[in-house]
Protein backbone atom coordinates (compact mmCIF):
# COMPACT_ATOMS: atom_id res chain seq x y z
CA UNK A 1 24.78 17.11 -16.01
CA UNK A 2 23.12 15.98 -19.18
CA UNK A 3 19.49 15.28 -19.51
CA UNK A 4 16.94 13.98 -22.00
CA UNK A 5 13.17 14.34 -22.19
CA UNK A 6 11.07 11.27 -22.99
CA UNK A 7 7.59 12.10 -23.84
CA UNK A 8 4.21 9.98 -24.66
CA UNK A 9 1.59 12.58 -25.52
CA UNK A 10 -1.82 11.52 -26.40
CA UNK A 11 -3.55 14.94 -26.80
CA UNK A 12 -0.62 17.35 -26.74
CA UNK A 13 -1.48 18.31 -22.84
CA UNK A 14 2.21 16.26 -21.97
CA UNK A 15 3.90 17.19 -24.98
CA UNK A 16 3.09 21.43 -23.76
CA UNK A 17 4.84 20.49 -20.75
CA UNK A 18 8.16 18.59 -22.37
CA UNK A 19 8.09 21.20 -24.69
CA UNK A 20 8.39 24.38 -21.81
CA UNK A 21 10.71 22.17 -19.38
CA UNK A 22 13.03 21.72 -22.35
CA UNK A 23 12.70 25.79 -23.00
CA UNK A 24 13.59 26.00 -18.97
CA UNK A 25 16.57 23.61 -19.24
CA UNK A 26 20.24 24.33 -20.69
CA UNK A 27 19.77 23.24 -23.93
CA UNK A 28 23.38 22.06 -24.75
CA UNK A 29 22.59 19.56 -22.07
CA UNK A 30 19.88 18.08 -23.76
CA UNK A 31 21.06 14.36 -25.51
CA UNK A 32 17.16 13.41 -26.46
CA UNK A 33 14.28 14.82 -26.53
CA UNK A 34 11.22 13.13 -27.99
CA UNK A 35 8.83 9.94 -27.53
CA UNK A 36 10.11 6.50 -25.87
CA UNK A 37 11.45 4.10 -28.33
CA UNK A 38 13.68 1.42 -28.42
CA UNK A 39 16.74 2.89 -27.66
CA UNK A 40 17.80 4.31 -24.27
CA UNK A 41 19.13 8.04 -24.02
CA UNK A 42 22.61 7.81 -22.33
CA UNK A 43 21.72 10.99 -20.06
CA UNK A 44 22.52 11.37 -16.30
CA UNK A 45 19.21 12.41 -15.82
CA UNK A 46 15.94 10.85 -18.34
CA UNK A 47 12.47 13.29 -17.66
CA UNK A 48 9.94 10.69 -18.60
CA UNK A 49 6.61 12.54 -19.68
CA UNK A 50 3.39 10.23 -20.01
CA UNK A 51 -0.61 11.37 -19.89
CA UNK A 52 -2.91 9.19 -17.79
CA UNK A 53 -4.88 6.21 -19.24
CA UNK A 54 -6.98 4.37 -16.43
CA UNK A 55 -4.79 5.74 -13.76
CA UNK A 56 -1.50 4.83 -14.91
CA UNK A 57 0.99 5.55 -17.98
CA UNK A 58 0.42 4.77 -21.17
CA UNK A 59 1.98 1.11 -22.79
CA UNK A 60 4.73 2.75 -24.39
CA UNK A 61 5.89 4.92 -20.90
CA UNK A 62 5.35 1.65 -19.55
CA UNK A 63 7.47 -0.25 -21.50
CA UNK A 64 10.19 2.68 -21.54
CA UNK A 65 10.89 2.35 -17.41
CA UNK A 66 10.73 -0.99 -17.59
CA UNK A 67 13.67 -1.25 -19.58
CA UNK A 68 16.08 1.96 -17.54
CA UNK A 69 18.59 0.62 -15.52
CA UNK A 70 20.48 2.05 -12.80
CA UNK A 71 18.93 5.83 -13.92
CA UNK A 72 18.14 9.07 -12.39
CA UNK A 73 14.40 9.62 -13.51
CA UNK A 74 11.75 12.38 -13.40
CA UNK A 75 8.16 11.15 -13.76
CA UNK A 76 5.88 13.97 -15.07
CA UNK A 77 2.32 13.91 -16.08
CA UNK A 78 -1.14 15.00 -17.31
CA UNK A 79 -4.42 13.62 -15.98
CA UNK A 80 -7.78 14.81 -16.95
CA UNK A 81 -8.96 13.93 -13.42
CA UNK A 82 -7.20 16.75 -11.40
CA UNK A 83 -7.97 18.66 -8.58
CA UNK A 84 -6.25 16.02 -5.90
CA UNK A 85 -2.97 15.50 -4.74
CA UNK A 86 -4.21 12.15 -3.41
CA UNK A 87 -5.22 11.18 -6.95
CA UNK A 88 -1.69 12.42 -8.79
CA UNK A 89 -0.17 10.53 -6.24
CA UNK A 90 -1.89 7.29 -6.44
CA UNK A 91 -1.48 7.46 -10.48
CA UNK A 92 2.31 8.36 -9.82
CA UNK A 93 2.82 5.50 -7.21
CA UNK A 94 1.57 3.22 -10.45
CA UNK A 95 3.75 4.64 -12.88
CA UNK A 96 6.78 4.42 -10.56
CA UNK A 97 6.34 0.74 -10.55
CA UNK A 98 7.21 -0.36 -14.14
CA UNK A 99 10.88 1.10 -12.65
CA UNK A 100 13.46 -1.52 -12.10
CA UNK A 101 14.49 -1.13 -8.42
CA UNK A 102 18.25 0.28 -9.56
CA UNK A 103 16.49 2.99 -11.02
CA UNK A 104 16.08 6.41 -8.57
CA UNK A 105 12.94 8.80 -8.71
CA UNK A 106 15.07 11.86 -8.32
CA UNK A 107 11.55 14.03 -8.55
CA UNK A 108 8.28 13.80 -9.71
CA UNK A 109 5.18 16.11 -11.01
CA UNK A 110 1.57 15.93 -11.98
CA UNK A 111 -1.50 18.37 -12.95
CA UNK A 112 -4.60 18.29 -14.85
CA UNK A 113 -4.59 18.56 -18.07
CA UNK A 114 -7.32 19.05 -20.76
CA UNK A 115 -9.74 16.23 -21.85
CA UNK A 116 -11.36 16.02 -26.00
CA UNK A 117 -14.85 17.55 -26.25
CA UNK A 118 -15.44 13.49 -26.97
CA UNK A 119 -15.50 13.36 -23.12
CA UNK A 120 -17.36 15.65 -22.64
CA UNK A 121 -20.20 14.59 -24.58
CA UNK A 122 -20.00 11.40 -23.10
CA UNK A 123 -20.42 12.81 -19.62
CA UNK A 124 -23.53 14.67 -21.20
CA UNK A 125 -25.16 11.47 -21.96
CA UNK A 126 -25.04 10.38 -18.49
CA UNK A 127 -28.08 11.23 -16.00
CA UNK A 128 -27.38 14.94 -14.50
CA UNK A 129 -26.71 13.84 -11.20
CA UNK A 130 -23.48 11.59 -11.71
CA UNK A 131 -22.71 13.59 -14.84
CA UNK A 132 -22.57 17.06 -12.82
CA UNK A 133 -19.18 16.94 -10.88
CA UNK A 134 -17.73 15.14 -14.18
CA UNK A 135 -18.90 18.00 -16.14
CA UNK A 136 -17.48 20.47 -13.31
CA UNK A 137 -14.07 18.81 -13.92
CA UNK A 138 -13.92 18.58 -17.09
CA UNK A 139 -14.63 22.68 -17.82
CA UNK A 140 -11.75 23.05 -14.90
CA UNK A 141 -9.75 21.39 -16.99
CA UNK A 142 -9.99 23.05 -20.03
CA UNK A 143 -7.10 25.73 -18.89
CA UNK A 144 -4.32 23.05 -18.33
CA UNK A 145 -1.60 22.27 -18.37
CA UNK A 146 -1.12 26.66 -18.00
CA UNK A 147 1.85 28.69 -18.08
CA UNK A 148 1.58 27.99 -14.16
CA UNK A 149 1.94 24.25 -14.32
CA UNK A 150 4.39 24.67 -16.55
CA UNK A 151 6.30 27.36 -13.98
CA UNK A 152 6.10 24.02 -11.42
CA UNK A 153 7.54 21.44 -13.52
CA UNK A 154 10.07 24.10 -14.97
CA UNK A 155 11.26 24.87 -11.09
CA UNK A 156 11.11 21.01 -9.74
CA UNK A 157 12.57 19.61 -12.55
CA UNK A 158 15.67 22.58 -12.28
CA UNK A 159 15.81 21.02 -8.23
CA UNK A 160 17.03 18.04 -9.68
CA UNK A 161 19.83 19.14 -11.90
């Protein structure tokens, strides 16, 4: 079964993760591996990697499953936010939508990934109390996506093949 790897990576945190599931794949398998454009890999399987921008994928990851047809797809992601299941899976359930109804989820994967220091300062600007558990998060963050989360993807991705 042949595979490519679709990736939108704003700060690198989804691009880590396309870059260790591809190391974790067979590599002759691999027909594309790089960010969504106009053309559609001809792969029996399309990994579609996006980071989170106010709870959903970006315009381009958008745009890319809007256009699959009748395609096996992984959704995998980043989200500064983490911590919650309930939270990756709200963002995911937004994400799957852009996806033409022919089109099957065959898996799916999410975990925090790192936010710029910009964000951080920003947080610091706000009064202590509402900036606290946003400051909490945001340090949490600052480890992922880890060798770990990339262990996950790596095994649920290797489910589907």
């Amino acid at each position: 079964m042949n595979y490519a790897i679709v990736t939108s990576s704003r700060t690198g945190n989804t691009a880590f993760l396309a870059q260790k599931l591809a190391e974790a794949l067979p590599a002759q398998d691999c027909v594309f591996a790089g960010a969504p454009g106009q053309t559609l890999p001809d792969a029996d399987l399309i990994f579609v990697g996006f980071w989170t921008d106010k709870g959903d994928c970006p315009p381009d990851a958008a745009a890319f499953l809007a256009r699959l047809r009748g395609k096996r797809v992984f959704l995998f992601g980043t989200a500064g936010f983490g911590g919650s299941q309930q939270y990756f899976a709200e963002i995911l359930g937004r994400v799957r939508a852009h996806l033409d109804a022919s089109n099957t989820v065959a898996g799916q994967f999410m975990c925090q990934g790192r936010m710029p220091q910009a964000v951080r300062r920003r947080f610091e600007a706000m009064p202590l109390e509402q900036a606290a558990p946003m400051l909490q998060n945001f340090d949490r963050a600052l480890s992922h996506p880890d060798d770990a989360d990339a262990a996950a993807l790596a095994a649920a991705a290797k489910a589907c093949l």
